[in-house]
C-alpha atoms as a PDB file:
ATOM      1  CA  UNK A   1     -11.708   8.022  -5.754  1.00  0.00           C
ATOM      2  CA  UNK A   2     -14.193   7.531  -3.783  1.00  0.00           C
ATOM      3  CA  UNK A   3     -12.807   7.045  -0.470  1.00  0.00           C
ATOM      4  CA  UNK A   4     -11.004   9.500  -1.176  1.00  0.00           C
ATOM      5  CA  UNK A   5     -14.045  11.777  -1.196  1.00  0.00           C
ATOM      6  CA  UNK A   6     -14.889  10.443   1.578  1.00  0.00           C
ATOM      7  CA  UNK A   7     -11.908  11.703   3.334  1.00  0.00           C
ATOM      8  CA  UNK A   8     -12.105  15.283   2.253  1.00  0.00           C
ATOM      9  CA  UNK A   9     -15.786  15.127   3.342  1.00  0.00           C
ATOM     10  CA  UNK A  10     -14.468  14.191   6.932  1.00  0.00           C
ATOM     11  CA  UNK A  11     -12.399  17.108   7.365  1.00  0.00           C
ATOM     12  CA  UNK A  12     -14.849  19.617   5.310  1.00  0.00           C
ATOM     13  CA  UNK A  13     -17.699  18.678   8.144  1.00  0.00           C
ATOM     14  CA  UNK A  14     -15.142  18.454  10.806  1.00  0.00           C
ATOM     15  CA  UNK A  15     -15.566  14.905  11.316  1.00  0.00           C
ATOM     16  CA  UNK A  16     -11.562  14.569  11.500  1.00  0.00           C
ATOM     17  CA  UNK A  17     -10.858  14.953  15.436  1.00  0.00           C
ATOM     18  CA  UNK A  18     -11.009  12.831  18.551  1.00  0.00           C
ATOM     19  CA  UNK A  19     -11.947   9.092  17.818  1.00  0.00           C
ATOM     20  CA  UNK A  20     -13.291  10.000  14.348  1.00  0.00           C
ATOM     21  CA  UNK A  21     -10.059  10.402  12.556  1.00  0.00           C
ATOM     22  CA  UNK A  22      -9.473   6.449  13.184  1.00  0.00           C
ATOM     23  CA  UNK A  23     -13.016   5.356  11.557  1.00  0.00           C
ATOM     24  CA  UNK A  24     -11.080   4.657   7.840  1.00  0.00           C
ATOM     25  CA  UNK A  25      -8.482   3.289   9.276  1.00  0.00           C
ATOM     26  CA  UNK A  26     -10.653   0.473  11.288  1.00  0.00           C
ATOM     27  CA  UNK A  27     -13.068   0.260   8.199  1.00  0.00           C
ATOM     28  CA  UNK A  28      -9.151  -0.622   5.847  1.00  0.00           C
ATOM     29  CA  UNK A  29      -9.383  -4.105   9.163  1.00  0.00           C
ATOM     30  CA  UNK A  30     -12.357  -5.647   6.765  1.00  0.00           C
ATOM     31  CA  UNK A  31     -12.592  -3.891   3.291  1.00  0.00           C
ATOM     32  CA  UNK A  32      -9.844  -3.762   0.781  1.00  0.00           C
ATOM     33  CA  UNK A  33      -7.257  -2.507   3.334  1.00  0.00           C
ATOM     34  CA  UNK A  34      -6.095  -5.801   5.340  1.00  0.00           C
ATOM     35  CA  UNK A  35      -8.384  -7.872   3.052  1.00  0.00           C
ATOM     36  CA  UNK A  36      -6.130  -6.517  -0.257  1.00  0.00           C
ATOM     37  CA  UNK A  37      -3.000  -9.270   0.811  1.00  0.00           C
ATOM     38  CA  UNK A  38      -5.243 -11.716   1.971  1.00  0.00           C
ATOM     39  CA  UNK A  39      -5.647 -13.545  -1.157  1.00  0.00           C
ATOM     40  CA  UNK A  40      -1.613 -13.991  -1.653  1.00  0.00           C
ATOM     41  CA  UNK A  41      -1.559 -17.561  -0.538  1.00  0.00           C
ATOM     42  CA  UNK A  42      -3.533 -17.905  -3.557  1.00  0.00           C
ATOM     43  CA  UNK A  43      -1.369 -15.840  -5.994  1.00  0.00           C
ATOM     44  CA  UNK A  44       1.512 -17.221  -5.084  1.00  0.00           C
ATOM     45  CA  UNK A  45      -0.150 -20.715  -5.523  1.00  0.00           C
ATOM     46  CA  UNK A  46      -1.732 -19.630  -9.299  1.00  0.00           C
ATOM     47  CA  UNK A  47       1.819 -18.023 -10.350  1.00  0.00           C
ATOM     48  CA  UNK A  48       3.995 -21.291  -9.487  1.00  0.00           C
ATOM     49  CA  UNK A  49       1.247 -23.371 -11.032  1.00  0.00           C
ATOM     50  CA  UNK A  50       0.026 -25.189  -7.630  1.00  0.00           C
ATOM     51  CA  UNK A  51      -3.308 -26.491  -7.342  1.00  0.00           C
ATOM     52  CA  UNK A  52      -4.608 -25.811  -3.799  1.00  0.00           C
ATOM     53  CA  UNK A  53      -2.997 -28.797  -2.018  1.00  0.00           C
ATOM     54  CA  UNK A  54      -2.787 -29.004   2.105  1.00  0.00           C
ATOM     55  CA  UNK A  55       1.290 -29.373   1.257  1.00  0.00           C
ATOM     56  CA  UNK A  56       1.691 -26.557  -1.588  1.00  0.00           C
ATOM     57  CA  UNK A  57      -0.179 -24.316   0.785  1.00  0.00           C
ATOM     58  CA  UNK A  58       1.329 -25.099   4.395  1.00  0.00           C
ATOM     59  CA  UNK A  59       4.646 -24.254   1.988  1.00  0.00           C
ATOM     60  CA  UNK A  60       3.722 -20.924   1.323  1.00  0.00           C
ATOM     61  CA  UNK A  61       2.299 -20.212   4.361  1.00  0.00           C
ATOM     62  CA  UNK A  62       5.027 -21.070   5.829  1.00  0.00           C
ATOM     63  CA  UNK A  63       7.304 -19.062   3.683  1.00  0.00           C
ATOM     64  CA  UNK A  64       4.923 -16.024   4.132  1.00  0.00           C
ATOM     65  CA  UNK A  65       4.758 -16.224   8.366  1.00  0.00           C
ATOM     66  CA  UNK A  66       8.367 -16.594   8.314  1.00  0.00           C
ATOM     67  CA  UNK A  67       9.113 -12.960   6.754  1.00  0.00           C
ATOM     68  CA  UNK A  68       6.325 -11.813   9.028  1.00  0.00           C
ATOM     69  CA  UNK A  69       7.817 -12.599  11.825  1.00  0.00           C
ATOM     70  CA  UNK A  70      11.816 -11.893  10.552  1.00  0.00           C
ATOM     71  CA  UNK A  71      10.051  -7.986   9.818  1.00  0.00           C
ATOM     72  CA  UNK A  72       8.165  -7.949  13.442  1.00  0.00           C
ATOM     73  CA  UNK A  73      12.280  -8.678  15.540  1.00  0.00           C
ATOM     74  CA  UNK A  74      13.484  -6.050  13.461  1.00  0.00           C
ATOM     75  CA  UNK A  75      11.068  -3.571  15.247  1.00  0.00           C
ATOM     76  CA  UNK A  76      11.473  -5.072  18.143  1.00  0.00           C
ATOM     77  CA  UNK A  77      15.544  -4.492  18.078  1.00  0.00           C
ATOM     78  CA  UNK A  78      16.086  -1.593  15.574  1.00  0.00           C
ATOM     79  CA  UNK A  79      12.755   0.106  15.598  1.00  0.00           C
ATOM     80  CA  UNK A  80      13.923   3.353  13.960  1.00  0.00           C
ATOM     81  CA  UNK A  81      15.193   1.411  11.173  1.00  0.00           C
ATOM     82  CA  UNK A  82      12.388  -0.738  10.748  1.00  0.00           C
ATOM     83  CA  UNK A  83      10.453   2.302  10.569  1.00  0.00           C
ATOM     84  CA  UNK A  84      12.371   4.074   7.499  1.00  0.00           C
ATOM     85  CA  UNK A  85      12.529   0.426   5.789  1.00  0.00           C
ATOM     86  CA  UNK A  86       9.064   0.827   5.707  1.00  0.00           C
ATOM     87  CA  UNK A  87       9.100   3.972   4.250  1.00  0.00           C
ATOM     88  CA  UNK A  88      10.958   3.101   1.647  1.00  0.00           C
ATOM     89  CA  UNK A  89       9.772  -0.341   0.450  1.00  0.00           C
ATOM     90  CA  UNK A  90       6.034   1.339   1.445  1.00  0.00           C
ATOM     91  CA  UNK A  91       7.132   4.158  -1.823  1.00  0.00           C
ATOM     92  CA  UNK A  92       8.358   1.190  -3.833  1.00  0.00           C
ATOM     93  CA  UNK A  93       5.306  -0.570  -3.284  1.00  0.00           C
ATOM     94  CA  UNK A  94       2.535   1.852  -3.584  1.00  0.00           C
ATOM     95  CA  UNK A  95       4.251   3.578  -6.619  1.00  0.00           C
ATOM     96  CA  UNK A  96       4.837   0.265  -8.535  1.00  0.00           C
ATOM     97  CA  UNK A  97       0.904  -0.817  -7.867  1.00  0.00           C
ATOM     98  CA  UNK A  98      -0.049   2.614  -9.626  1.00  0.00           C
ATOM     99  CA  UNK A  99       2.644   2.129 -12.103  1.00  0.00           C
ATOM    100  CA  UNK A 100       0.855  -1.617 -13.312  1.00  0.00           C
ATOM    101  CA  UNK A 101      -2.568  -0.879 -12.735  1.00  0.00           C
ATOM    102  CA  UNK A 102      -1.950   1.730 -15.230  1.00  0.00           C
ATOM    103  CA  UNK A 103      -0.351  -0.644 -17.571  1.00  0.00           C
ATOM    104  CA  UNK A 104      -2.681  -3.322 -17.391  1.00  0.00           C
ATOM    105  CA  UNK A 105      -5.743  -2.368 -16.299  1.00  0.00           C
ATOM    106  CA  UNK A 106      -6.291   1.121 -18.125  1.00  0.00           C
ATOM    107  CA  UNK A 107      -7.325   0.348 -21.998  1.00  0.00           C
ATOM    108  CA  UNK A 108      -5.012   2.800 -23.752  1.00  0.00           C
ATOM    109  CA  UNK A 109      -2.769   3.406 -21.252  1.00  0.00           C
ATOM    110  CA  UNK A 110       0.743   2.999 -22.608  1.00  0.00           C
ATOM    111  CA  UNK A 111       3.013   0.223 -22.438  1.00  0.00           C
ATOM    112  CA  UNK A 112       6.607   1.037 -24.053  1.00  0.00           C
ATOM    113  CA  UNK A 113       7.402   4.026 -21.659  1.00  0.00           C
ATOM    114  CA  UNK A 114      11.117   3.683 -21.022  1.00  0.00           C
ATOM    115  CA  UNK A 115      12.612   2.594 -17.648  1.00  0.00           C
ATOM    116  CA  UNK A 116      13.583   6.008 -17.051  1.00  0.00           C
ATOM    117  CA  UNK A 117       9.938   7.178 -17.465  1.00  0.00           C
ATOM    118  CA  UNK A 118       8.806   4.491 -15.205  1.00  0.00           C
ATOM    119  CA  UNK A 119      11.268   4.805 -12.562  1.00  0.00           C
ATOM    120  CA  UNK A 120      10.123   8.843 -12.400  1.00  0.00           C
ATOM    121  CA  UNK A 121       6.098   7.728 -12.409  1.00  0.00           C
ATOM    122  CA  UNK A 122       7.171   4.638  -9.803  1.00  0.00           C
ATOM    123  CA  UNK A 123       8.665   6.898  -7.355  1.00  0.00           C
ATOM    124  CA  UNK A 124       6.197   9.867  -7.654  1.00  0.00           C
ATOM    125  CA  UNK A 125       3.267   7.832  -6.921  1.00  0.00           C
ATOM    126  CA  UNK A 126       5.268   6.540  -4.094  1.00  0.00           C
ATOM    127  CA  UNK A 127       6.249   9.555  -2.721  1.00  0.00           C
ATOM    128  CA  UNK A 128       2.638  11.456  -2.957  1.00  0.00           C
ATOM    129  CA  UNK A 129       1.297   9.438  -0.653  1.00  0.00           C
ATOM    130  CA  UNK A 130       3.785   8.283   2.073  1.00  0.00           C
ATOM    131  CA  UNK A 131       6.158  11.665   1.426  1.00  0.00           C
ATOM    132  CA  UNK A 132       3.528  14.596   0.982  1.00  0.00           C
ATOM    133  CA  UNK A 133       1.863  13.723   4.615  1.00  0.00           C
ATOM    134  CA  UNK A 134       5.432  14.784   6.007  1.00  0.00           C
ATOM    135  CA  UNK A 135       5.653  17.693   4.088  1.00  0.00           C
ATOM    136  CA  UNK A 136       2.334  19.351   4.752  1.00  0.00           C
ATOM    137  CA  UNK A 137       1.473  17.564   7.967  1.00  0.00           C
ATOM    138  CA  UNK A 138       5.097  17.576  10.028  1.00  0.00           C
ATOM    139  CA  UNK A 139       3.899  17.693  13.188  1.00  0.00           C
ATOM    140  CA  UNK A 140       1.362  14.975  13.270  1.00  0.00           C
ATOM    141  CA  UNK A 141       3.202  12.882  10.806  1.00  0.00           C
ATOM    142  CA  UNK A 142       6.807  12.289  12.742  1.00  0.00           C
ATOM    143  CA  UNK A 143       4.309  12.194  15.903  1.00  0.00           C
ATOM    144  CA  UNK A 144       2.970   9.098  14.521  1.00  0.00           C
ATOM    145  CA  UNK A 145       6.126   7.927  13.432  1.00  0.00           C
ATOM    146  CA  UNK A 146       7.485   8.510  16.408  1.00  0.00           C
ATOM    147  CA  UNK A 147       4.715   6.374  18.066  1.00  0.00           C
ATOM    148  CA  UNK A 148       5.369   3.713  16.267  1.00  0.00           C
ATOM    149  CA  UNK A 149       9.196   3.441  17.391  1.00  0.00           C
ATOM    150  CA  UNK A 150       8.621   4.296  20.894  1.00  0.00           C
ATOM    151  CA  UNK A 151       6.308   0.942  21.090  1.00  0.00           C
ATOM    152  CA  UNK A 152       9.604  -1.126  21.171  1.00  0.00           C
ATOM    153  CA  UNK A 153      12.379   1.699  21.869  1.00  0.00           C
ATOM    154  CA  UNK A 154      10.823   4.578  24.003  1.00  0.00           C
ATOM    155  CA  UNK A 155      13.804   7.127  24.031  1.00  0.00           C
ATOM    156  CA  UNK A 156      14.532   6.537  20.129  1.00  0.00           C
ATOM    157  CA  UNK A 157      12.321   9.249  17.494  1.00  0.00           C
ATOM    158  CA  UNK A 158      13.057  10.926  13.736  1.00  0.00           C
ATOM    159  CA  UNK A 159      13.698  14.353  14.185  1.00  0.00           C
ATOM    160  CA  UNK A 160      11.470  16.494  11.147  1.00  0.00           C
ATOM    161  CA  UNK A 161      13.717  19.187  10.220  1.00  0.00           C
ATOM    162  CA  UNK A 162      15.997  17.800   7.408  1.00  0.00           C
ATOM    163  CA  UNK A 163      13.840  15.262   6.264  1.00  0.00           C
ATOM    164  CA  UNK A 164      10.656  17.352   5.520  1.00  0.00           C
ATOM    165  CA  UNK A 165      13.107  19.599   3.422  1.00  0.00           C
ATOM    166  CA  UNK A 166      14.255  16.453   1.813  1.00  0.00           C
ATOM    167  CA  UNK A 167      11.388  14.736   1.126  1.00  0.00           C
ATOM    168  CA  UNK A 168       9.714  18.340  -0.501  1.00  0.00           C
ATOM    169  CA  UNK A 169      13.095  18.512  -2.565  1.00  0.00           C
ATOM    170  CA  UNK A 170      12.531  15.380  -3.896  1.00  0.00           C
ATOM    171  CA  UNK A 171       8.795  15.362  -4.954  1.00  0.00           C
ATOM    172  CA  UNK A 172       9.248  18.909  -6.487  1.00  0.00           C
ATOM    173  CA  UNK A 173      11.564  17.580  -8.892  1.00  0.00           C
ATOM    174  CA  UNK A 174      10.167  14.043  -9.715  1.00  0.00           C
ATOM    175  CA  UNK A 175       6.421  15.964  -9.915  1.00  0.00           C
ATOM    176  CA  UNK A 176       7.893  17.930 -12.486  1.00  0.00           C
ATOM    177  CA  UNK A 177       9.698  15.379 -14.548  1.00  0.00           C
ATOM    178  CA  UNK A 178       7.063  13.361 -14.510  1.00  0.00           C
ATOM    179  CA  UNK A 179       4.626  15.863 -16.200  1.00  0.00           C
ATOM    180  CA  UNK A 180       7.145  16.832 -19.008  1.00  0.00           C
ATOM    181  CA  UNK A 181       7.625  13.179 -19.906  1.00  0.00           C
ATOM    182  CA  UNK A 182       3.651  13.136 -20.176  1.00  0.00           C
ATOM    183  CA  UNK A 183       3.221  16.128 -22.296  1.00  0.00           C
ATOM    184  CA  UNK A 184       4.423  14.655 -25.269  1.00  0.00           C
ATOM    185  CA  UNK A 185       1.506  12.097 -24.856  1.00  0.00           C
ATOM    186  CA  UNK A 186      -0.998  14.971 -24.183  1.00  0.00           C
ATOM    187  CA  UNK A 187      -3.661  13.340 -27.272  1.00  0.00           C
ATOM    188  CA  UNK A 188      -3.645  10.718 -25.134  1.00  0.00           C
ATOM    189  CA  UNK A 189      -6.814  10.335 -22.752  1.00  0.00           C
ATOM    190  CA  UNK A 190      -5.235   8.264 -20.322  1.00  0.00           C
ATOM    191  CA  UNK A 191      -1.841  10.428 -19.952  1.00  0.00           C
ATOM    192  CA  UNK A 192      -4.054  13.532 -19.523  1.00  0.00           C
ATOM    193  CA  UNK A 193      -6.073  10.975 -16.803  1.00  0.00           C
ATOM    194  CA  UNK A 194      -2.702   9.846 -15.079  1.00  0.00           C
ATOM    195  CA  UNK A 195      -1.663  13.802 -14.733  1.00  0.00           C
ATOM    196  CA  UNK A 196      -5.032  14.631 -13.123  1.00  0.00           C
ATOM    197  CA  UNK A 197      -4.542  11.664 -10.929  1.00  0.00           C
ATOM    198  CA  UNK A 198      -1.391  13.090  -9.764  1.00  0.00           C
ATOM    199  CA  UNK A 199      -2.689  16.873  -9.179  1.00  0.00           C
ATOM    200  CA  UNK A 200      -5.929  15.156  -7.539  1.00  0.00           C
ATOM    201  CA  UNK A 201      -3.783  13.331  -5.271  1.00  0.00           C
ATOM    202  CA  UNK A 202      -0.926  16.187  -4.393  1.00  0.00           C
ATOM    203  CA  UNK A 203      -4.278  18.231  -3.514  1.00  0.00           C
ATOM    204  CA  UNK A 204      -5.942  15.355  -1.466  1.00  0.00           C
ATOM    205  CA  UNK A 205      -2.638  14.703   1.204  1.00  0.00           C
ATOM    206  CA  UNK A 206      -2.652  18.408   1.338  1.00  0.00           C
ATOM    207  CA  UNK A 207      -6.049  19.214   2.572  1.00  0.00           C
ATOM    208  CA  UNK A 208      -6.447  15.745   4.747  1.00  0.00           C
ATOM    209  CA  UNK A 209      -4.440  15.259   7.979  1.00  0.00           C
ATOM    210  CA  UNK A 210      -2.582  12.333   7.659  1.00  0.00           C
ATOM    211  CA  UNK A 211      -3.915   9.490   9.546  1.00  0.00           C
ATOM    212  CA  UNK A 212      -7.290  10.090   7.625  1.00  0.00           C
ATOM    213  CA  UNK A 213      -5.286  10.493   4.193  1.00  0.00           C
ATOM    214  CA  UNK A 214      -3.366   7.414   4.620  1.00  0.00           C
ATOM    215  CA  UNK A 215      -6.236   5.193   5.811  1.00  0.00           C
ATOM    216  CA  UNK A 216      -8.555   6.199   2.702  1.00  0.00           C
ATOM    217  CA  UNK A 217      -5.932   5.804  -0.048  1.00  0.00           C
ATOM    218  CA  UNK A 218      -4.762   2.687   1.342  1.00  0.00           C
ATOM    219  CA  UNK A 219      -8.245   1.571   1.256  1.00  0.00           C
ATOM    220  CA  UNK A 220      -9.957   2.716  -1.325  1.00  0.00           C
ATOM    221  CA  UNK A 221      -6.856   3.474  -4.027  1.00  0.00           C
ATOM    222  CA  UNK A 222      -4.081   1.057  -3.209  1.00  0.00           C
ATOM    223  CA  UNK A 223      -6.243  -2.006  -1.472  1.00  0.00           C
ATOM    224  CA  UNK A 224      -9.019  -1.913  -4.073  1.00  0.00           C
ATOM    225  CA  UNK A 225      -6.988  -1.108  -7.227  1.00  0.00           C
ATOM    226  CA  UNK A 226      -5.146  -4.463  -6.264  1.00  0.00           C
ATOM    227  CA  UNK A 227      -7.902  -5.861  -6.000  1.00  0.00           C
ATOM    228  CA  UNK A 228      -9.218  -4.666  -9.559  1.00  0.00           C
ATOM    229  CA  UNK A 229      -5.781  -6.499 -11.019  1.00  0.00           C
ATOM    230  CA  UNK A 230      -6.603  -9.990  -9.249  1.00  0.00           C
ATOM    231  CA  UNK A 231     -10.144  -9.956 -10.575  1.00  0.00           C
ATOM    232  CA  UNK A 232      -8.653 -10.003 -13.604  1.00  0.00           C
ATOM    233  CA  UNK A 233      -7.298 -13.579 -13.125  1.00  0.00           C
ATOM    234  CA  UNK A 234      -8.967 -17.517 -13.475  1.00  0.00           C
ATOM    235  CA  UNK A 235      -8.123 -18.318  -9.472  1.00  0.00           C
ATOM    236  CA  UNK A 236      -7.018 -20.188  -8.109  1.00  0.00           C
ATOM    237  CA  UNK A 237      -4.131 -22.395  -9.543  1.00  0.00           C
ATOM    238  CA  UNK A 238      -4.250 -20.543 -13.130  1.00  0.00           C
ATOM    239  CA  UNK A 239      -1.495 -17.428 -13.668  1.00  0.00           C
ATOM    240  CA  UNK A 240      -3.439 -16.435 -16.808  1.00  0.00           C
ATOM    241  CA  UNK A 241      -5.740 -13.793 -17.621  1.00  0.00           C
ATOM    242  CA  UNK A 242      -8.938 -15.387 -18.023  1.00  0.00           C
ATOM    243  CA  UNK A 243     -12.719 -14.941 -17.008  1.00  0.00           C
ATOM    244  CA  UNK A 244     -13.196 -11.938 -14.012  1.00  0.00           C
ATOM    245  CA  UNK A 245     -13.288 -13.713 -10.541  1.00  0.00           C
ATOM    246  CA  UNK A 246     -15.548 -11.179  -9.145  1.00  0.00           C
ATOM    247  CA  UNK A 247     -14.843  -9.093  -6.564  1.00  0.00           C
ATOM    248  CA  UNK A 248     -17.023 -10.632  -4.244  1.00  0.00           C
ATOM    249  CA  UNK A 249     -15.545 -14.095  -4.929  1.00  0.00           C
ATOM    250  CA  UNK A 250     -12.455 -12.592  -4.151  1.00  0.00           C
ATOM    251  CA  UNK A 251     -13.165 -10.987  -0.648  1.00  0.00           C
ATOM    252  CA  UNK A 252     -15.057 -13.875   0.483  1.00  0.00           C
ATOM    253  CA  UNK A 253     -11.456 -16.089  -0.213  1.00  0.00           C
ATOM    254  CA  UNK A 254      -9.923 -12.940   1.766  1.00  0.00           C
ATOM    255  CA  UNK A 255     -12.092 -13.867   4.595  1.00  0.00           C
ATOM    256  CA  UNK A 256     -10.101 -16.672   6.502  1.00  0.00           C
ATOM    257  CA  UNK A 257      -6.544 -14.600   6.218  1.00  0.00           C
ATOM    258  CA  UNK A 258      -7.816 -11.507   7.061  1.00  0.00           C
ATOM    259  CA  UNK A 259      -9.068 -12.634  10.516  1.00  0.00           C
ATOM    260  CA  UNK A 260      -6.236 -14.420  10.687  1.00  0.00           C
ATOM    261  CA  UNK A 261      -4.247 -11.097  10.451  1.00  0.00           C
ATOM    262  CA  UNK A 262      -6.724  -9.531  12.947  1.00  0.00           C
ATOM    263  CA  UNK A 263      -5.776 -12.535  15.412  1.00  0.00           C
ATOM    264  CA  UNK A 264      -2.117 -11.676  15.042  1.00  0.00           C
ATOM    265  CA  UNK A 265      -2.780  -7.765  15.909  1.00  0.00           C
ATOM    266  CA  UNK A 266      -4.674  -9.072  18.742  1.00  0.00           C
ATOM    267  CA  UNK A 267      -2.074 -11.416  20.208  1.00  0.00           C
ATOM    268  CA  UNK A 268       0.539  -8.534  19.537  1.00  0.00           C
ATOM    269  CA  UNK A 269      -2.052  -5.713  21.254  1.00  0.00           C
ATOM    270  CA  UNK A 270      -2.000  -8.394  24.664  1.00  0.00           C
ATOM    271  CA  UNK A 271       1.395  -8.673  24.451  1.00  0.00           C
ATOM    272  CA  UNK A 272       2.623  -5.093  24.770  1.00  0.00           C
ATOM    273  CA  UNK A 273      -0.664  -4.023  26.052  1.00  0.00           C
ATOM    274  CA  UNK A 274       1.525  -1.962  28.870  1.00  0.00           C
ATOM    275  CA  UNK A 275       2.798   0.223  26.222  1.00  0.00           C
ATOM    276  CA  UNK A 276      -0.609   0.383  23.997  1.00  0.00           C
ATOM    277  CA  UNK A 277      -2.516   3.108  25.826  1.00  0.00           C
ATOM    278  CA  UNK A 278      -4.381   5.005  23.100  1.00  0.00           C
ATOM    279  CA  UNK A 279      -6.009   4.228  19.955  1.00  0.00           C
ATOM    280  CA  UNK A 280      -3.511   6.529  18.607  1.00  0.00           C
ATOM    281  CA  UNK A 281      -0.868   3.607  19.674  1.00  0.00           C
ATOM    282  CA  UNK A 282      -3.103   0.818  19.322  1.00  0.00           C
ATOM    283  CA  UNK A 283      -3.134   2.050  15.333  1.00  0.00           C
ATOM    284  CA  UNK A 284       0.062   2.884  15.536  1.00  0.00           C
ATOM    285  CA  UNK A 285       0.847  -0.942  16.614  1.00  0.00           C
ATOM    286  CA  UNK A 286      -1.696  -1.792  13.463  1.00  0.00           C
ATOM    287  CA  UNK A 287       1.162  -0.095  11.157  1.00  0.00           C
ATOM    288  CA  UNK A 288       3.484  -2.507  12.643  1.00  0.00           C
ATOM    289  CA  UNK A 289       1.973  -5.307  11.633  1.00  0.00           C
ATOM    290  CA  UNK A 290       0.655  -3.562   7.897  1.00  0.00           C
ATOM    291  CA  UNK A 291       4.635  -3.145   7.732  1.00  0.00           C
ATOM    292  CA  UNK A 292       4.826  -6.971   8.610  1.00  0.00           C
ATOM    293  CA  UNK A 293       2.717  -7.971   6.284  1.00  0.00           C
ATOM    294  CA  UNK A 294       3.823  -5.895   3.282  1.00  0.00           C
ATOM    295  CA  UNK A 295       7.035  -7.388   2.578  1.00  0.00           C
ATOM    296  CA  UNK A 296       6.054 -10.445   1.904  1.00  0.00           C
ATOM    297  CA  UNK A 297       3.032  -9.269  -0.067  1.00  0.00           C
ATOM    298  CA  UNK A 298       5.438  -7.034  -2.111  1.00  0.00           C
ATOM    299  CA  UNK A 299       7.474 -10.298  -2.829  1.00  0.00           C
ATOM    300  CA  UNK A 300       4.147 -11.896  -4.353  1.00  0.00           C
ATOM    301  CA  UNK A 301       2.892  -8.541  -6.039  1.00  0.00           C
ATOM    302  CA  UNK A 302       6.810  -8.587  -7.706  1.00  0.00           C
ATOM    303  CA  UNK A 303       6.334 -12.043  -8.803  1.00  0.00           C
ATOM    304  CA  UNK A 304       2.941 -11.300 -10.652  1.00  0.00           C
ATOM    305  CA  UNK A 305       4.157  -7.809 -12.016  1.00  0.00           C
ATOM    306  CA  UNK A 306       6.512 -10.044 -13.842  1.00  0.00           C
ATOM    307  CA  UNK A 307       4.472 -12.987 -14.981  1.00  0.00           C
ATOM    308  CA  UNK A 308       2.195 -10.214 -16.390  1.00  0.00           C
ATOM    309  CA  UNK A 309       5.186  -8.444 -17.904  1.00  0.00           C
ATOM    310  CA  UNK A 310       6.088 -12.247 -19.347  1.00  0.00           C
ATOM    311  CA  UNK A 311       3.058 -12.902 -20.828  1.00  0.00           C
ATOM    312  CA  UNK A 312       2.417  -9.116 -22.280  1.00  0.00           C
ATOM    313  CA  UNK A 313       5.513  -9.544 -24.333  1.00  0.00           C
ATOM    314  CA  UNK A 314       4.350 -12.953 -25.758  1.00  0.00           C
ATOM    315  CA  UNK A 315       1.416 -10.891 -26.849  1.00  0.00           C
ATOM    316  CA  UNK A 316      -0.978 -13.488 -24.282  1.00  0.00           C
ATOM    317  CA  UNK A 317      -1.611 -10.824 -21.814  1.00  0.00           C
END
């Protein structure tokens, strides 16, 4: 929440214009933003049971740069799709991160909601934070958007119209489902907690402009609650909860992959660096590559979600 803070502080001093506004994103390039998927090649190493082996990991790495780049040639031939792809798996992603941090990281929290009530939560926590910014924030959120496309397919953009009506539709109704399915948990600490999240947040994206909204939650909520779960874990090599790793163990193994990352935004900035003008493109051509590298990072994040869904219902977890 603190970032967060952060953020509102930014636009309540008026620290939100000119090349301010980009000062979380650049800070999300070395803490808990890029850093968050850095340590993946070491997930995906402790959930198949793979010591740290120059084979095991060229595998994965290989594995890993190969959806990378399959992601980057779909912006680069159907940007406008690639775009609302990453939307959508962006919602999926986000929302499921909230939905298991809650599960197994909050004591109390509970853990025999039905898939119905989880699908509502999933989506809602999704939606606040990539969906809200085009609801209260058109203008400058389809600009960005926009941006992004018109790196690889100038005359292509989303038009705002239908889809903010849409997207408001949609969170109305899953907002409100979700709180009725939390009432009847109301004793609860931690369902009153997960309700104040979601009016906290819904009151954040409305006050923030988006570029600053999306940099801080992505930082400090999404990047460093995943970051929480993995310090939860014996790494590397072990898919058990165990002994904390530390958070500072952890970004220090995030060191190597996340300039590795910055490399690749580097070589891609060079490479269309007729069409990168502005920092407002140059982050825009960051969110290509976030988009990039969240696929395969989802396909890691899925794999743990269900190791830890495994083990909970052996009653090792």
């Amino acid at each position: 929440m603190i970032f967060l803070g952060l953020g509102l502080l930014q636009v309540v001093t008026g620290l939100d214009k000119g090349w301010l506004q980009f000062i979380p994103m650049a800070i999300g390039l070395l803490l808990f933003g890029l850093p968050h998927g850095a340590v993946d090649h070491l997930v995906a190493l402790g959930l198949a049971g793979k010591p740290l082996r120059p084979i095991a990991l060229s595998t994965v790495l290989f594995l890993y740069l190969t959806v990378v780049i399959a992601v980057l040639v779909l912006w680069v031939f159907f940007p406008a799709a690639a775009a609302i792809g990453f939307l959508i798996m962006t919602i999926y992603h986000w929302g499921k991160a909230d939905l298991a941090f809650e599960r197994f990281c909050l004591q109390g929290a509970p853990r025999s909601q039905s898939q119905f009530a989880n699908g509502i939560h999933l989506i809602l926590r999704g939606l606040i934070p990539i969906g809200l910014p085009f609801v209260f924030f058109p203008n400058e959120a389809f600009e960005f958007l926009n941006t992004c496309i018109h790196l690889f397919a100038p005359n292509h953009e989303i038009q705002t119209s239908v889809w903010r009506s849409f997207v408001a539709a949609v969170f109305v109704l899953f907002f409100l489902i979700d709180l009725c399915l939390h009432l009847p948990h109301w004793r609860s600490p931690i369902a009153r907690h997960i309700v104040a999240e979601n009016f906290a947040l819904v009151v954040f994206f409305y006050l923030v402009p988006p570029l600053i909204a999306i940099s801080c939650y992505f930082v400090g909520w999404h990047g460093f609650r995943h970051l929480l779960r993995l310090c939860r874990y014996e790494a590397p090599g072990q898919p058990i909860v165990g002994p904390p790793t530390g958070m500072a163990r952890l970004c220090c193994q995030a060191i190597p992959f996340t300039l590795a990352s910055i490399l690749i935004l580097a070589s891609l900035f060079f490479w269309m660096a007729d069409r990168v003008a502005s920092a407002f493109e140059t982050t825009a051509l960051y969110l290509v590559l976030i988009s990039a590298l969240t696929l395969p990072h989802l396909i890691i994040v899925e794999w743990m979600d269900r190791q830890e869904a495994h083990l909970s219902k052996q009653g090792s977890f």
